[in-house]
N, C-alpha and C. Protein backbone atom coordinates (compact mmCIF):
# COMPACT_ATOMS: atom_id res chain seq x y z
N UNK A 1 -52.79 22.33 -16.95
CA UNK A 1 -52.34 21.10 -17.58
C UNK A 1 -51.26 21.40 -18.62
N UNK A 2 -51.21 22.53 -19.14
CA UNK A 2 -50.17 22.76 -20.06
C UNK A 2 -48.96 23.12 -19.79
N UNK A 3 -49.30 23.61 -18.34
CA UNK A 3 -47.88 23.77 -17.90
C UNK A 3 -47.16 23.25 -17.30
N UNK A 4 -47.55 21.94 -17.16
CA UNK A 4 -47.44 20.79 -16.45
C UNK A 4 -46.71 20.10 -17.83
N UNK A 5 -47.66 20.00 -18.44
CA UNK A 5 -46.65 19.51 -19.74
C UNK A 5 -45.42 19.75 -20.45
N UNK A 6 -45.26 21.55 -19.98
CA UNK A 6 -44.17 21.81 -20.57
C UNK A 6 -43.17 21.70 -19.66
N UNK A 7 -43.45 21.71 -17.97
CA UNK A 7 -42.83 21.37 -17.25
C UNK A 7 -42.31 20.24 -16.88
N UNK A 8 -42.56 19.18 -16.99
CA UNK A 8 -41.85 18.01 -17.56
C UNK A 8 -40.76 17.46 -17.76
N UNK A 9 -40.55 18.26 -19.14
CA UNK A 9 -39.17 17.81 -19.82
C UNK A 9 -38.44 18.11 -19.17
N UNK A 10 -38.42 20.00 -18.90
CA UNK A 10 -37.49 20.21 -18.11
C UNK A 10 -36.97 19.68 -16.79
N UNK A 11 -38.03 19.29 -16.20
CA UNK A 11 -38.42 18.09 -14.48
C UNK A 11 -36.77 17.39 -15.11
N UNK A 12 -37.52 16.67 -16.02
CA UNK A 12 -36.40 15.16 -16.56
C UNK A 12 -35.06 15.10 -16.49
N UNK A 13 -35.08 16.89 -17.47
CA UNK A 13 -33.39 16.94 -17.49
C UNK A 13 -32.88 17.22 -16.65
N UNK A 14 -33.26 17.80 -15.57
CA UNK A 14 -32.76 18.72 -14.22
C UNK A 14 -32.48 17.01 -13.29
N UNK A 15 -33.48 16.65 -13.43
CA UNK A 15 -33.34 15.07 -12.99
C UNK A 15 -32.33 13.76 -13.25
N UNK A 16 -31.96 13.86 -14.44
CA UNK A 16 -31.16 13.33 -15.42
C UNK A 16 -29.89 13.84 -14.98
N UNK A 17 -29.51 15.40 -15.19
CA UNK A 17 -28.34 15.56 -14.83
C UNK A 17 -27.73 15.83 -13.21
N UNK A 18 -29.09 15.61 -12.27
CA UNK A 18 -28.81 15.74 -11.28
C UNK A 18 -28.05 14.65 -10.68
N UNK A 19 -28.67 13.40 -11.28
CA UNK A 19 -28.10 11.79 -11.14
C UNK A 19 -26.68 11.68 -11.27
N UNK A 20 -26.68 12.52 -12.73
CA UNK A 20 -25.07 12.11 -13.22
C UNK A 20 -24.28 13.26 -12.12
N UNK A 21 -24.21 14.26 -12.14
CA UNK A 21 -23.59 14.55 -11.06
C UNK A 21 -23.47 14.13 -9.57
N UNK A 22 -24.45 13.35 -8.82
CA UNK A 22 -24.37 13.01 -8.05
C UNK A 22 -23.38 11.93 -8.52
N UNK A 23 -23.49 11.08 -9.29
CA UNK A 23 -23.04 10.09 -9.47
C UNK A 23 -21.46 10.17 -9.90
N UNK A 24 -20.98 11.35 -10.61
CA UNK A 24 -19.71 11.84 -10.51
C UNK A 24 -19.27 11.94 -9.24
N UNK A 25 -19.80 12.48 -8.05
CA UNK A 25 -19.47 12.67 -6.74
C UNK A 25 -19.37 11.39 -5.87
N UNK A 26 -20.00 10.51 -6.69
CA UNK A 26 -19.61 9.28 -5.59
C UNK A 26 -18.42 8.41 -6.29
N UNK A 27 -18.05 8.94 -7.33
CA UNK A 27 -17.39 8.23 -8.00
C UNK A 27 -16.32 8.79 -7.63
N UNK A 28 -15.76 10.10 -7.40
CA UNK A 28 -14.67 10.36 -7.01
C UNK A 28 -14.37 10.07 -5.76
N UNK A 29 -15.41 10.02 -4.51
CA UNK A 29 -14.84 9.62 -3.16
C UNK A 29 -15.00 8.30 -3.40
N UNK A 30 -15.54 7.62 -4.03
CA UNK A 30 -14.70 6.10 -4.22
C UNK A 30 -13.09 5.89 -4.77
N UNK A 31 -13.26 6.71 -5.37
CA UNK A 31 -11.69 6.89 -6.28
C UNK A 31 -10.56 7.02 -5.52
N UNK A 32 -11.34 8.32 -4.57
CA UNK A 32 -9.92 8.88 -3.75
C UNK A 32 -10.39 7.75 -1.95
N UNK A 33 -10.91 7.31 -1.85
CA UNK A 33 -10.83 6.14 -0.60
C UNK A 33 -10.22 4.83 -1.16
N UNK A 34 -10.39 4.24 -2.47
CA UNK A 34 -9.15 3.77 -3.34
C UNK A 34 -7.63 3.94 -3.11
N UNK A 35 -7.75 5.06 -3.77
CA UNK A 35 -6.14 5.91 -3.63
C UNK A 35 -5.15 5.90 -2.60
N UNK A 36 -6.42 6.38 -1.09
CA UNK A 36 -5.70 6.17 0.13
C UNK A 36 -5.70 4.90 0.66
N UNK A 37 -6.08 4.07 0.37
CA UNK A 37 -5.96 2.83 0.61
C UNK A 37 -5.12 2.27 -0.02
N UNK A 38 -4.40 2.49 -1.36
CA UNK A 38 -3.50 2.21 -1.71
C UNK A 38 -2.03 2.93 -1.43
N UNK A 39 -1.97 3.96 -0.84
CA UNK A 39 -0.69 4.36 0.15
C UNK A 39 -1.23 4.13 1.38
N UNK A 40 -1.94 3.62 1.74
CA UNK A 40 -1.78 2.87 3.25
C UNK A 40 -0.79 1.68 3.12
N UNK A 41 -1.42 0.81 2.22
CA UNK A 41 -0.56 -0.49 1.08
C UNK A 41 0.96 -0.08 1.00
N UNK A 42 0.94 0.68 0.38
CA UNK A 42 2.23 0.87 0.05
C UNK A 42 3.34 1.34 1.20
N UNK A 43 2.65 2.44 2.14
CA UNK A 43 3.60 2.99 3.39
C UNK A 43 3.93 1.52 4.39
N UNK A 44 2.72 0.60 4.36
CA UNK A 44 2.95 -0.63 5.16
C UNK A 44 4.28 -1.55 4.12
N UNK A 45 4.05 -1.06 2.91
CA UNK A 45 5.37 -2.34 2.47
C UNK A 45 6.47 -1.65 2.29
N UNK A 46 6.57 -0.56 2.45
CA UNK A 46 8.31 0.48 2.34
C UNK A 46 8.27 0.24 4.24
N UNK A 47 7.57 0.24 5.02
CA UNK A 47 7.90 -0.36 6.39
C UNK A 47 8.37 -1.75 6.79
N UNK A 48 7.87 -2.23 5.87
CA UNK A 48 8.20 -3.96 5.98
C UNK A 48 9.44 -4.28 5.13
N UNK A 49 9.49 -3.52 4.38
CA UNK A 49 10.92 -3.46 3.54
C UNK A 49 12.07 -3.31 4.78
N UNK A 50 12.21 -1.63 4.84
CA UNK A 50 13.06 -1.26 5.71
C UNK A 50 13.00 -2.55 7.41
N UNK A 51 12.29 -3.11 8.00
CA UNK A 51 12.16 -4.14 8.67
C UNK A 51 13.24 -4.86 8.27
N UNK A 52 12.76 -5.58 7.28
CA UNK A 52 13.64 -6.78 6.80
C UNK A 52 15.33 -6.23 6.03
N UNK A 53 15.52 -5.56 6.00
CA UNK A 53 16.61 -4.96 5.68
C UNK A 53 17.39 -4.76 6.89
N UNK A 54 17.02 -4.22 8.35
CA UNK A 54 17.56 -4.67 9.31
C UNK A 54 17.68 -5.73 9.23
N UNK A 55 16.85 -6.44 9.60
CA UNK A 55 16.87 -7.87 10.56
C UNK A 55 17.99 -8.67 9.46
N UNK A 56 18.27 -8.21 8.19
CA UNK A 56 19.11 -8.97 7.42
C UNK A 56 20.47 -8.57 7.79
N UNK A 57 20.62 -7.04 8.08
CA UNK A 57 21.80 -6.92 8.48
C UNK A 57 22.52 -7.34 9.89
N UNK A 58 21.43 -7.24 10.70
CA UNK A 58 21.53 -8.20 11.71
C UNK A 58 22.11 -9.25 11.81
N UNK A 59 21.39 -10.19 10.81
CA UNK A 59 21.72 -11.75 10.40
C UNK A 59 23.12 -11.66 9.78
N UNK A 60 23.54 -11.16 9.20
CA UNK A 60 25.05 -11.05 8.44
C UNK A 60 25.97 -10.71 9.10
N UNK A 61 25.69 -9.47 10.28
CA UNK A 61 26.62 -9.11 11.16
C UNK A 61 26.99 -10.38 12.00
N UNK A 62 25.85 -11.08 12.59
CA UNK A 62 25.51 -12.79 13.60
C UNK A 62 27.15 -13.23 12.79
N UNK A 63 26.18 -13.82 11.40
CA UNK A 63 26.87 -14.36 10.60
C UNK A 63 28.49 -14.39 10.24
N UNK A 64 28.70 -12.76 10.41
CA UNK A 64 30.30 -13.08 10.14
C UNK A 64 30.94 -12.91 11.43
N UNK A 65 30.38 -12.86 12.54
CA UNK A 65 31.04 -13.16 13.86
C UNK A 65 31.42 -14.96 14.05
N UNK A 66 29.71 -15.73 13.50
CA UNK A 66 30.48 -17.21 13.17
C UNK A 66 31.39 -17.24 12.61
N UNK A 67 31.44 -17.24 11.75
CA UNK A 67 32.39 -17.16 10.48
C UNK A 67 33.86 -16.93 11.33
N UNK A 68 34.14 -15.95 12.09
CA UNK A 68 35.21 -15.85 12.66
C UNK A 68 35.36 -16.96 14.25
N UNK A 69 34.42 -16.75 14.78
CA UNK A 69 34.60 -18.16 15.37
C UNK A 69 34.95 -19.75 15.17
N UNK A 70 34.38 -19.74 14.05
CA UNK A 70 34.54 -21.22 13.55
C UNK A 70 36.40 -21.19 12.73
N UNK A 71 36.58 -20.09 12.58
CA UNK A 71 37.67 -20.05 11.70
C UNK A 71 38.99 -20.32 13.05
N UNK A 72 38.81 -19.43 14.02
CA UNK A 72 39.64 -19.49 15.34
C UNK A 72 39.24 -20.98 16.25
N UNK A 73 38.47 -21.81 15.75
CA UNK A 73 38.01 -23.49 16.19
C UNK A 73 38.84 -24.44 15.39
N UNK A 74 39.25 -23.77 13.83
CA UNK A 74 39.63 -24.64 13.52
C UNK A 74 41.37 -24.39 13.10
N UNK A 75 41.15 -23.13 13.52
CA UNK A 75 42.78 -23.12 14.04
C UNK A 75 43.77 -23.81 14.88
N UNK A 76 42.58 -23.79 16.26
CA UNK A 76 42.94 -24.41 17.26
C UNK A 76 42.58 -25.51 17.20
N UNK A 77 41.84 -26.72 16.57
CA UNK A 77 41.81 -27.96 16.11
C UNK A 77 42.95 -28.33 14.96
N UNK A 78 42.90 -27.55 14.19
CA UNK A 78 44.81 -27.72 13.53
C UNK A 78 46.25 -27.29 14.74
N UNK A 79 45.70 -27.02 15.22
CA UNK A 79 47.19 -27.16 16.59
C UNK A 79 47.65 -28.22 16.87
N UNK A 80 45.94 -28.63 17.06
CA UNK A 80 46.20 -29.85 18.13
C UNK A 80 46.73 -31.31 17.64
N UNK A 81 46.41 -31.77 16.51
CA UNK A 81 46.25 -32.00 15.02
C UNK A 81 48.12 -32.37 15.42
């Protein structure tokens, strides 16, 4: 019985700090499944960036081909004129 008693405390602390370390360990693979989830985030919006940065230049290139069409329409509507 006495050694049961003195065994104990020690039980507690071994117990105590076994928690908190476990509990450090889940705290970091939460941390770092966080982390990578946030450059998943991020690699998807530097992709969606670069996306739309085409498709804009796209649109502008469209754009100043109108631009020259309409200009050679209304050349030839001032001819006629």
């Amino acid at each position: 019985m006495y050694v049961f008693t003195i065994c104990l405390p020690f039980a507690a602390l071994l117990l105590i700090f076994g928690m908190r370390y476990y509990a450090a360990v889940k705290q970091a693979k939460l941390r770092y499944a966080n982390e990578e989830a946030y450059r998943k985030v991020a690699e998807m919006a530097v992709a969606g960036q670069s996306e739309a940065a085409a498709a804009l230049a796209s649109i502008e290139s469209s754009l100043s081909e109108i631009k020259i069409r309409v200009g050679a329409i209304e050349k030839v509507l001032k001819e006629v004129d």
